[in-house]
C-alpha atoms as a PDB file:
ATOM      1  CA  UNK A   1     132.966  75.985 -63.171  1.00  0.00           C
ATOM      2  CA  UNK A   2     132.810  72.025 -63.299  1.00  0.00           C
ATOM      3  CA  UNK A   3     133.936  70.437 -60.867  1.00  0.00           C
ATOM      4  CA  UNK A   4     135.876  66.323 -60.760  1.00  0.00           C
ATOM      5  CA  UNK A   5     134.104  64.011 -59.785  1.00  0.00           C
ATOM      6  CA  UNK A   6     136.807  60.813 -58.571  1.00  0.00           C
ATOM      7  CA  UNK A   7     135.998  57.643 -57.727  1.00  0.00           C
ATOM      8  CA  UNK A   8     137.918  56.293 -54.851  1.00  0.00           C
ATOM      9  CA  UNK A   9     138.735  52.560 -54.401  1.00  0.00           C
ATOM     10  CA  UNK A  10     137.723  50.880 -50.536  1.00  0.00           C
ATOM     11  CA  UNK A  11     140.819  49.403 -49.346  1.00  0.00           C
ATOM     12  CA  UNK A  12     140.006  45.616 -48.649  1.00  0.00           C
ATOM     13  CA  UNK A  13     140.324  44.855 -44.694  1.00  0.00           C
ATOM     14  CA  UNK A  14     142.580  40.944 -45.207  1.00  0.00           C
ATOM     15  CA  UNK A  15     141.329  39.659 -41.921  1.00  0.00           C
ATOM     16  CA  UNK A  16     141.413  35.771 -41.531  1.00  0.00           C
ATOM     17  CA  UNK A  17     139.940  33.656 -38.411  1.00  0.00           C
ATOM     18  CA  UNK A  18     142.125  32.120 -35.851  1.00  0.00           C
ATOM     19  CA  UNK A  19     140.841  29.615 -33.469  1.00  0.00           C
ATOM     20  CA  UNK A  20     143.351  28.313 -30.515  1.00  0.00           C
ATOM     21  CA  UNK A  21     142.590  25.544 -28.294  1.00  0.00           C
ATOM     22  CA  UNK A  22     144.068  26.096 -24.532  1.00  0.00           C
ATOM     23  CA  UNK A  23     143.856  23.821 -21.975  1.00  0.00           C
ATOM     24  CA  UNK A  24     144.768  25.029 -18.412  1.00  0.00           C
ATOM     25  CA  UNK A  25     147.827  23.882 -16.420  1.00  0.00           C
ATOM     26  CA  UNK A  26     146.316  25.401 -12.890  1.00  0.00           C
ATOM     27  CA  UNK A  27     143.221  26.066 -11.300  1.00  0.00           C
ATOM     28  CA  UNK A  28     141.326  28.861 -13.024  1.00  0.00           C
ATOM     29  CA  UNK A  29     139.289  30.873 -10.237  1.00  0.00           C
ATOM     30  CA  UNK A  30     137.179  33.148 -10.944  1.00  0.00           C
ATOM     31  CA  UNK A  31     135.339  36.325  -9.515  1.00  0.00           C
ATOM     32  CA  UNK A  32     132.852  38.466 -11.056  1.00  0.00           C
ATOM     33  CA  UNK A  33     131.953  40.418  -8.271  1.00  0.00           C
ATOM     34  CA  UNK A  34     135.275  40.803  -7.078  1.00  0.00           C
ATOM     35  CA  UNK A  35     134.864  40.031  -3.570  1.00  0.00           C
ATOM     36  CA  UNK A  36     131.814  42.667  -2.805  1.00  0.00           C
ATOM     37  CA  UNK A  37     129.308  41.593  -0.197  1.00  0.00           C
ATOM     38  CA  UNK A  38     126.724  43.878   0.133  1.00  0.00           C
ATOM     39  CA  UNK A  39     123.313  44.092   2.540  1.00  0.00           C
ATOM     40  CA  UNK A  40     119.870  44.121   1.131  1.00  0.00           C
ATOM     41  CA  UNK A  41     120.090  48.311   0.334  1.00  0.00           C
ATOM     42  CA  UNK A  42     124.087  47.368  -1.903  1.00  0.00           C
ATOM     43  CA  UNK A  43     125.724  49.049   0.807  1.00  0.00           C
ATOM     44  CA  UNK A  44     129.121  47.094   1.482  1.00  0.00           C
ATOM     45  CA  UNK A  45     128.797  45.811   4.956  1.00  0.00           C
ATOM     46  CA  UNK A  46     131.039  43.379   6.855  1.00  0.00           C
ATOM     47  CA  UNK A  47     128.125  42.607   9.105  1.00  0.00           C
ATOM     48  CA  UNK A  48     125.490  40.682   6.242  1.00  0.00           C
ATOM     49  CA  UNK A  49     124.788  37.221   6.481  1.00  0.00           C
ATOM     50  CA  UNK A  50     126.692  35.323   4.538  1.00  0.00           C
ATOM     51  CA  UNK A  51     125.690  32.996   2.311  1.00  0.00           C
ATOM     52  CA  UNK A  52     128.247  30.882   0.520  1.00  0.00           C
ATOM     53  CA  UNK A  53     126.529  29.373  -2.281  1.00  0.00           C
ATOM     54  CA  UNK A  54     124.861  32.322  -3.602  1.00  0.00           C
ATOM     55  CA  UNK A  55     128.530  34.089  -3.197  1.00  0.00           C
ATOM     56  CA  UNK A  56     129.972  31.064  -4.992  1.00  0.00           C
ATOM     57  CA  UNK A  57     127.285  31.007  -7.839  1.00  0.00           C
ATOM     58  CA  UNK A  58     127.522  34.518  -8.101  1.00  0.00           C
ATOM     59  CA  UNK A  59     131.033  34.410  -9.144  1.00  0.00           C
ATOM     60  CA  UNK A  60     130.721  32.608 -12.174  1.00  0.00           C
ATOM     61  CA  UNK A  61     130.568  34.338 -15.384  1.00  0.00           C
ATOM     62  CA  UNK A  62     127.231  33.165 -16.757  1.00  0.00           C
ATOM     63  CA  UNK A  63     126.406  32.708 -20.628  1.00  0.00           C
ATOM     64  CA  UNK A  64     123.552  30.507 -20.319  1.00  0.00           C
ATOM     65  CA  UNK A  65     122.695  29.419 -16.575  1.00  0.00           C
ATOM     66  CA  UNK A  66     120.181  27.502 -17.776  1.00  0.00           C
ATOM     67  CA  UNK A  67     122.054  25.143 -19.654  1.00  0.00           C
ATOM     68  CA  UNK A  68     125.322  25.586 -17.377  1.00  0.00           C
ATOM     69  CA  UNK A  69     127.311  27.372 -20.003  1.00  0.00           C
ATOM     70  CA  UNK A  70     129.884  29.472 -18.214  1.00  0.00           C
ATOM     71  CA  UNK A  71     132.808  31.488 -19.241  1.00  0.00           C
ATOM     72  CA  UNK A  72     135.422  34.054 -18.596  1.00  0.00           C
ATOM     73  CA  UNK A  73     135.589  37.535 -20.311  1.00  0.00           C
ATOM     74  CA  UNK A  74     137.201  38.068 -23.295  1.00  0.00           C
ATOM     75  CA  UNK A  75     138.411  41.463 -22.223  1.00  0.00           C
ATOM     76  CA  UNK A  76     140.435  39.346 -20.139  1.00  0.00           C
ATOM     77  CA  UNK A  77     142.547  36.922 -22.337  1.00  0.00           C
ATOM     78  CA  UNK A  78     143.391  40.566 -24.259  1.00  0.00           C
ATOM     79  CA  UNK A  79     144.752  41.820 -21.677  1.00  0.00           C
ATOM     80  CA  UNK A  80     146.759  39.223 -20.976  1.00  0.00           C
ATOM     81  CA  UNK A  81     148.118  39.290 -24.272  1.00  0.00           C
ATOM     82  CA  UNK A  82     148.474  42.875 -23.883  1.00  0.00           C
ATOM     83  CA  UNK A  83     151.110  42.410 -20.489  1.00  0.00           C
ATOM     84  CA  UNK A  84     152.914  39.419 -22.321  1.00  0.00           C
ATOM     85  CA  UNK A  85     153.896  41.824 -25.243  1.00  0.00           C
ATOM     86  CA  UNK A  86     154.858  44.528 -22.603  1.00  0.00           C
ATOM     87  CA  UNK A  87     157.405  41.630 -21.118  1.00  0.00           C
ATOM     88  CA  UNK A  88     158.746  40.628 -24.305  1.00  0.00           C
ATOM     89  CA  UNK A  89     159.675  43.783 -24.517  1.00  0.00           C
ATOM     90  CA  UNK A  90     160.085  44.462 -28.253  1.00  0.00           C
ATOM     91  CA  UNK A  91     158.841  47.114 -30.943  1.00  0.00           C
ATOM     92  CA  UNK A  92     156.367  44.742 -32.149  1.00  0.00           C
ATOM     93  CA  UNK A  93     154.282  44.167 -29.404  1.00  0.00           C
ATOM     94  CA  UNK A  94     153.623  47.587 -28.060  1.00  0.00           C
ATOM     95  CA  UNK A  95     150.057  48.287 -26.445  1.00  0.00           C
ATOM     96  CA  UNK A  96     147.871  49.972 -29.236  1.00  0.00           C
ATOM     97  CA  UNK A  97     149.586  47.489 -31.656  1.00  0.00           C
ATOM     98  CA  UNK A  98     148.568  44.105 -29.533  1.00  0.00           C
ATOM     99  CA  UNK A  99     145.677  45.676 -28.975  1.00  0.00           C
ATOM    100  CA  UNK A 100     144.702  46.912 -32.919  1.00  0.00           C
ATOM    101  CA  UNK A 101     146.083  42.963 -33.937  1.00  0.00           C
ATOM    102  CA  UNK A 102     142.940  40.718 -33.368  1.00  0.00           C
ATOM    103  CA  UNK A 103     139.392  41.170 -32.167  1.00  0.00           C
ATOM    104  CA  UNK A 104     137.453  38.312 -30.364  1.00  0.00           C
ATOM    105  CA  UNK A 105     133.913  38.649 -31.443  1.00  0.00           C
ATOM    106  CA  UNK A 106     132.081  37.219 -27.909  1.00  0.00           C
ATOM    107  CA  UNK A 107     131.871  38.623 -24.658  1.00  0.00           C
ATOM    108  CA  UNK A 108     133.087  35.310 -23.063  1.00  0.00           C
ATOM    109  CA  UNK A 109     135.154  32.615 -23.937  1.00  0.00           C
ATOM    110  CA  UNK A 110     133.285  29.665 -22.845  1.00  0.00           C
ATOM    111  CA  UNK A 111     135.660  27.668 -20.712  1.00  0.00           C
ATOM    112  CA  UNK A 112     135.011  23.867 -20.358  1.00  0.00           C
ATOM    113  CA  UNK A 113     134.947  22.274 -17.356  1.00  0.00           C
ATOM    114  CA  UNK A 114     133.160  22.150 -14.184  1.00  0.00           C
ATOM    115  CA  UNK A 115     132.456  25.176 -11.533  1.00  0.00           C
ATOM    116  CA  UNK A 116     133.142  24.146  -8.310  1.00  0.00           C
ATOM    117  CA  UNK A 117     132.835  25.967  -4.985  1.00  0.00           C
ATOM    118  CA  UNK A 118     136.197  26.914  -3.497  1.00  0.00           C
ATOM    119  CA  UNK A 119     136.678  28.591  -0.040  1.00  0.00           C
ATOM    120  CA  UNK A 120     139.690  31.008   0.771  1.00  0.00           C
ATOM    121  CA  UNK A 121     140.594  32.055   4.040  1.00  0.00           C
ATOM    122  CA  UNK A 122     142.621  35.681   2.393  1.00  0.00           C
ATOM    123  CA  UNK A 123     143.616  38.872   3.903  1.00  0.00           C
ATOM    124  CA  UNK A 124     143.292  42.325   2.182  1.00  0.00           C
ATOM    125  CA  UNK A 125     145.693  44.835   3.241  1.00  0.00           C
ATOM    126  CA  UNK A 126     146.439  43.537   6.471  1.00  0.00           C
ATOM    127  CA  UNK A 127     142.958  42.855   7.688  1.00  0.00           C
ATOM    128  CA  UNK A 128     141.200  40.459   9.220  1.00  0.00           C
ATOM    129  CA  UNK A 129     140.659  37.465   7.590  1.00  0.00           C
ATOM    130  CA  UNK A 130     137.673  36.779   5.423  1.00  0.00           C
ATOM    131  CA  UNK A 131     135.749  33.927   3.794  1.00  0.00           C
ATOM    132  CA  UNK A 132     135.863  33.911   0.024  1.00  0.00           C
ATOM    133  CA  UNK A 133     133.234  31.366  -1.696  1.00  0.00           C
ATOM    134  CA  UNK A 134     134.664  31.513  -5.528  1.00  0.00           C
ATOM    135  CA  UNK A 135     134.261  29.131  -8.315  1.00  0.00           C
ATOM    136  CA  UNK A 136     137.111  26.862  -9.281  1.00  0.00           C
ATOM    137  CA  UNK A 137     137.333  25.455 -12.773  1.00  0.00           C
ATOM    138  CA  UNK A 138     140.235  22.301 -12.531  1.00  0.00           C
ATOM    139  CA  UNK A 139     141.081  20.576 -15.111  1.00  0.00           C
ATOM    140  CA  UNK A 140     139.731  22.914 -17.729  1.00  0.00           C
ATOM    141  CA  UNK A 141     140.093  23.626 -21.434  1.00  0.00           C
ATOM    142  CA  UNK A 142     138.700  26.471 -23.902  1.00  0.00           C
ATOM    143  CA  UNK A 143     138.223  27.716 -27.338  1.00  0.00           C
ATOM    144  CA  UNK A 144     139.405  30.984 -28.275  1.00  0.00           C
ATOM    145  CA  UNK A 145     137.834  32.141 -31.460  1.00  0.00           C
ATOM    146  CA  UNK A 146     139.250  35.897 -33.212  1.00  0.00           C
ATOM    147  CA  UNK A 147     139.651  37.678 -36.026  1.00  0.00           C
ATOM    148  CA  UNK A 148     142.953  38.895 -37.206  1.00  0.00           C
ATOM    149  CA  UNK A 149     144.825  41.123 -39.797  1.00  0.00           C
ATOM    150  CA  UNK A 150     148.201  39.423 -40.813  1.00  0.00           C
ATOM    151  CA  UNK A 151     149.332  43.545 -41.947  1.00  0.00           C
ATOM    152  CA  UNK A 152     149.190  44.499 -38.026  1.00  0.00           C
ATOM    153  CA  UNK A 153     150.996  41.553 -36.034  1.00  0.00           C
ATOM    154  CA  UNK A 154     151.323  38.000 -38.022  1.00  0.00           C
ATOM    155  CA  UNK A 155     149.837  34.632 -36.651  1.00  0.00           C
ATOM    156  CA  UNK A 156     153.189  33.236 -35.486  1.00  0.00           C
ATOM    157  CA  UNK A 157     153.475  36.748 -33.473  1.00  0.00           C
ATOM    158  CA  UNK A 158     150.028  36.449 -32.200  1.00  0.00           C
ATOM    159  CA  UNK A 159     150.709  32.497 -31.198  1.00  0.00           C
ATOM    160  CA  UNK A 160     153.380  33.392 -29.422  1.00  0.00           C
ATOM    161  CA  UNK A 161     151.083  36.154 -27.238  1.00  0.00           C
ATOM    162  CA  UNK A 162     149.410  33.680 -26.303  1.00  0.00           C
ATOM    163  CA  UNK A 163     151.687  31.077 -25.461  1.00  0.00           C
ATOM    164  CA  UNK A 164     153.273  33.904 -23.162  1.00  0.00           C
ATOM    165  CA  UNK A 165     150.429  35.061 -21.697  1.00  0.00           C
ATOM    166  CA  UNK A 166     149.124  31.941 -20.654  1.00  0.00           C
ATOM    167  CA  UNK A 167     152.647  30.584 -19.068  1.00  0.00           C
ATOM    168  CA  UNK A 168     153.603  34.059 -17.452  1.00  0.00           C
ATOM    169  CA  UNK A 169     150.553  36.249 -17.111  1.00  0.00           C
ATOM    170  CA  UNK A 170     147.386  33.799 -16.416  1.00  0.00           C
ATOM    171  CA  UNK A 171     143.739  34.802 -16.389  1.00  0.00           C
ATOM    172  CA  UNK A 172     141.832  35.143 -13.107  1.00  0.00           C
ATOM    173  CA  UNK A 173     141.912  35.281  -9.769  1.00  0.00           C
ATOM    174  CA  UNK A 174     145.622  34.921  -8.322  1.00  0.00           C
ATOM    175  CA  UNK A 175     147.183  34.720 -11.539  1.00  0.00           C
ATOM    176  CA  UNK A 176     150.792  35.045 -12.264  1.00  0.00           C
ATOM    177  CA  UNK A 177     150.673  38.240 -13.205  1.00  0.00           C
ATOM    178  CA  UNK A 178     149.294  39.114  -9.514  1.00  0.00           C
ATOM    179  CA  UNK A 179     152.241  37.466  -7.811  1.00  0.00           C
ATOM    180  CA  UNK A 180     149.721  34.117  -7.793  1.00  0.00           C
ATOM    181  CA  UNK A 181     149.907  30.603  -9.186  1.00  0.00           C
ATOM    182  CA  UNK A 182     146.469  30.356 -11.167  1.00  0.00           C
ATOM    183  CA  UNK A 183     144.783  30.432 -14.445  1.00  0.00           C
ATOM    184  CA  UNK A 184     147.865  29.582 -16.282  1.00  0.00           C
ATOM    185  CA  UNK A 185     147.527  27.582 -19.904  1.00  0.00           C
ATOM    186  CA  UNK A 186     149.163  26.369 -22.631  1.00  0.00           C
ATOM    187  CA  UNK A 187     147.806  26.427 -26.193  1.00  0.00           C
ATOM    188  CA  UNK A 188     147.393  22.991 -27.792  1.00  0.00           C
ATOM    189  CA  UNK A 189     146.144  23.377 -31.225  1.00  0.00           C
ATOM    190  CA  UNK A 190     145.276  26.136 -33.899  1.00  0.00           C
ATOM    191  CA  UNK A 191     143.588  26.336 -37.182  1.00  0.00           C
ATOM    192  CA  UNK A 192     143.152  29.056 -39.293  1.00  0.00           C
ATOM    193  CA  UNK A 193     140.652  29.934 -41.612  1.00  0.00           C
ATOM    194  CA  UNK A 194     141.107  32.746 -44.151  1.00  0.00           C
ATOM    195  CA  UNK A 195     138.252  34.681 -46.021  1.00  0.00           C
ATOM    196  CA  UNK A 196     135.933  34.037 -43.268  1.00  0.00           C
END
């Protein structure tokens, strides 16, 4: 018995390039250890030494210390996307849709401007109060650079994520989303670049 042989065409993936310029309207702080402050053996102690530039360079999210590149997770400007669509509450911008719409290629979007050391007097949970040594970027501005299919979300839909994100959600430490005032933007520019 012979059996067919059929050739099967590749569907074509029609992803273009978006690139959105943001420049922040608040004070993006930032934390990538997320408050831990540990002894020599990385057991959390509230009895170490403290040291608050180590703590303050520590919290920076490094691309290229050498050259004082710095940056802020991609991860993180997704998710924020990802709680804007849940606000605007419609079909369209339901989690695994949002999330399925564009890609951003880098770990970190490299944010522009200049890390300085902030100190916090906060309170967790009722506690005592604590010493935070975090950086502060103010003013600051950023490129965010992603890959998108027009047949999943289309560029006016994923403009407007952003645009909400940035005004009601925020990156960051204290960030609107958390009840703060923080790492809010607004976009300022786009280009798109199809077939790239």
């Amino acid at each position: 018995m012979k059996t067919k042989t059929e050739i099967l065409s590749i569907p074509t993936l029609n992803e273009d390039v978006l690139e959105i310029q943001i420049e922040g309207i608040s004070p993006l702080v930032v934390n990538k250890n997320h408050f831990t402050v540990s002894g020599e053996d990385g057991v959390k102690s509230g009895k170490v030494d403290r040291n608050p530039e180590l703590e303050f360079q520590n919290s920076i999210h490094w691309i290229d210390q050498s050259t004082g590149r710095s940056g802020f997770p991609a991860r993180g400007f997704k998710a924020a996307c990802v709680t804007a669509g849940q606000l605007l509450k419609k079909k369209d911008y339901q989690k695994a849709k949002v999330r399925g719409a564009f890609f951003i290629p880098d770990e970190f979007v490299e944010i522009n401007g200049t890390p300085k050391k902030r100190h916090d007097v906060v309170r967790l949970n009722g506690r005592t109060p604590d010493n935070r040594y975090r950086a502060e970027y103010w003013p600051w501005t950023a490129t965010i650079r992603l890959s998108f299919s027009s047949s999943i979300l289309s560029i006016e839909q994923i403009l407007q994520l952003f645009a909400e994100s940035g005004a009601k959600v925020g990156i960051g430490e204290d960030r609107p989303e958390k009840g703060g005032t923080w790492g809010r933007f607004k976009l300022v520019s786009a280009k798109r670049f199809t077939g790239a």
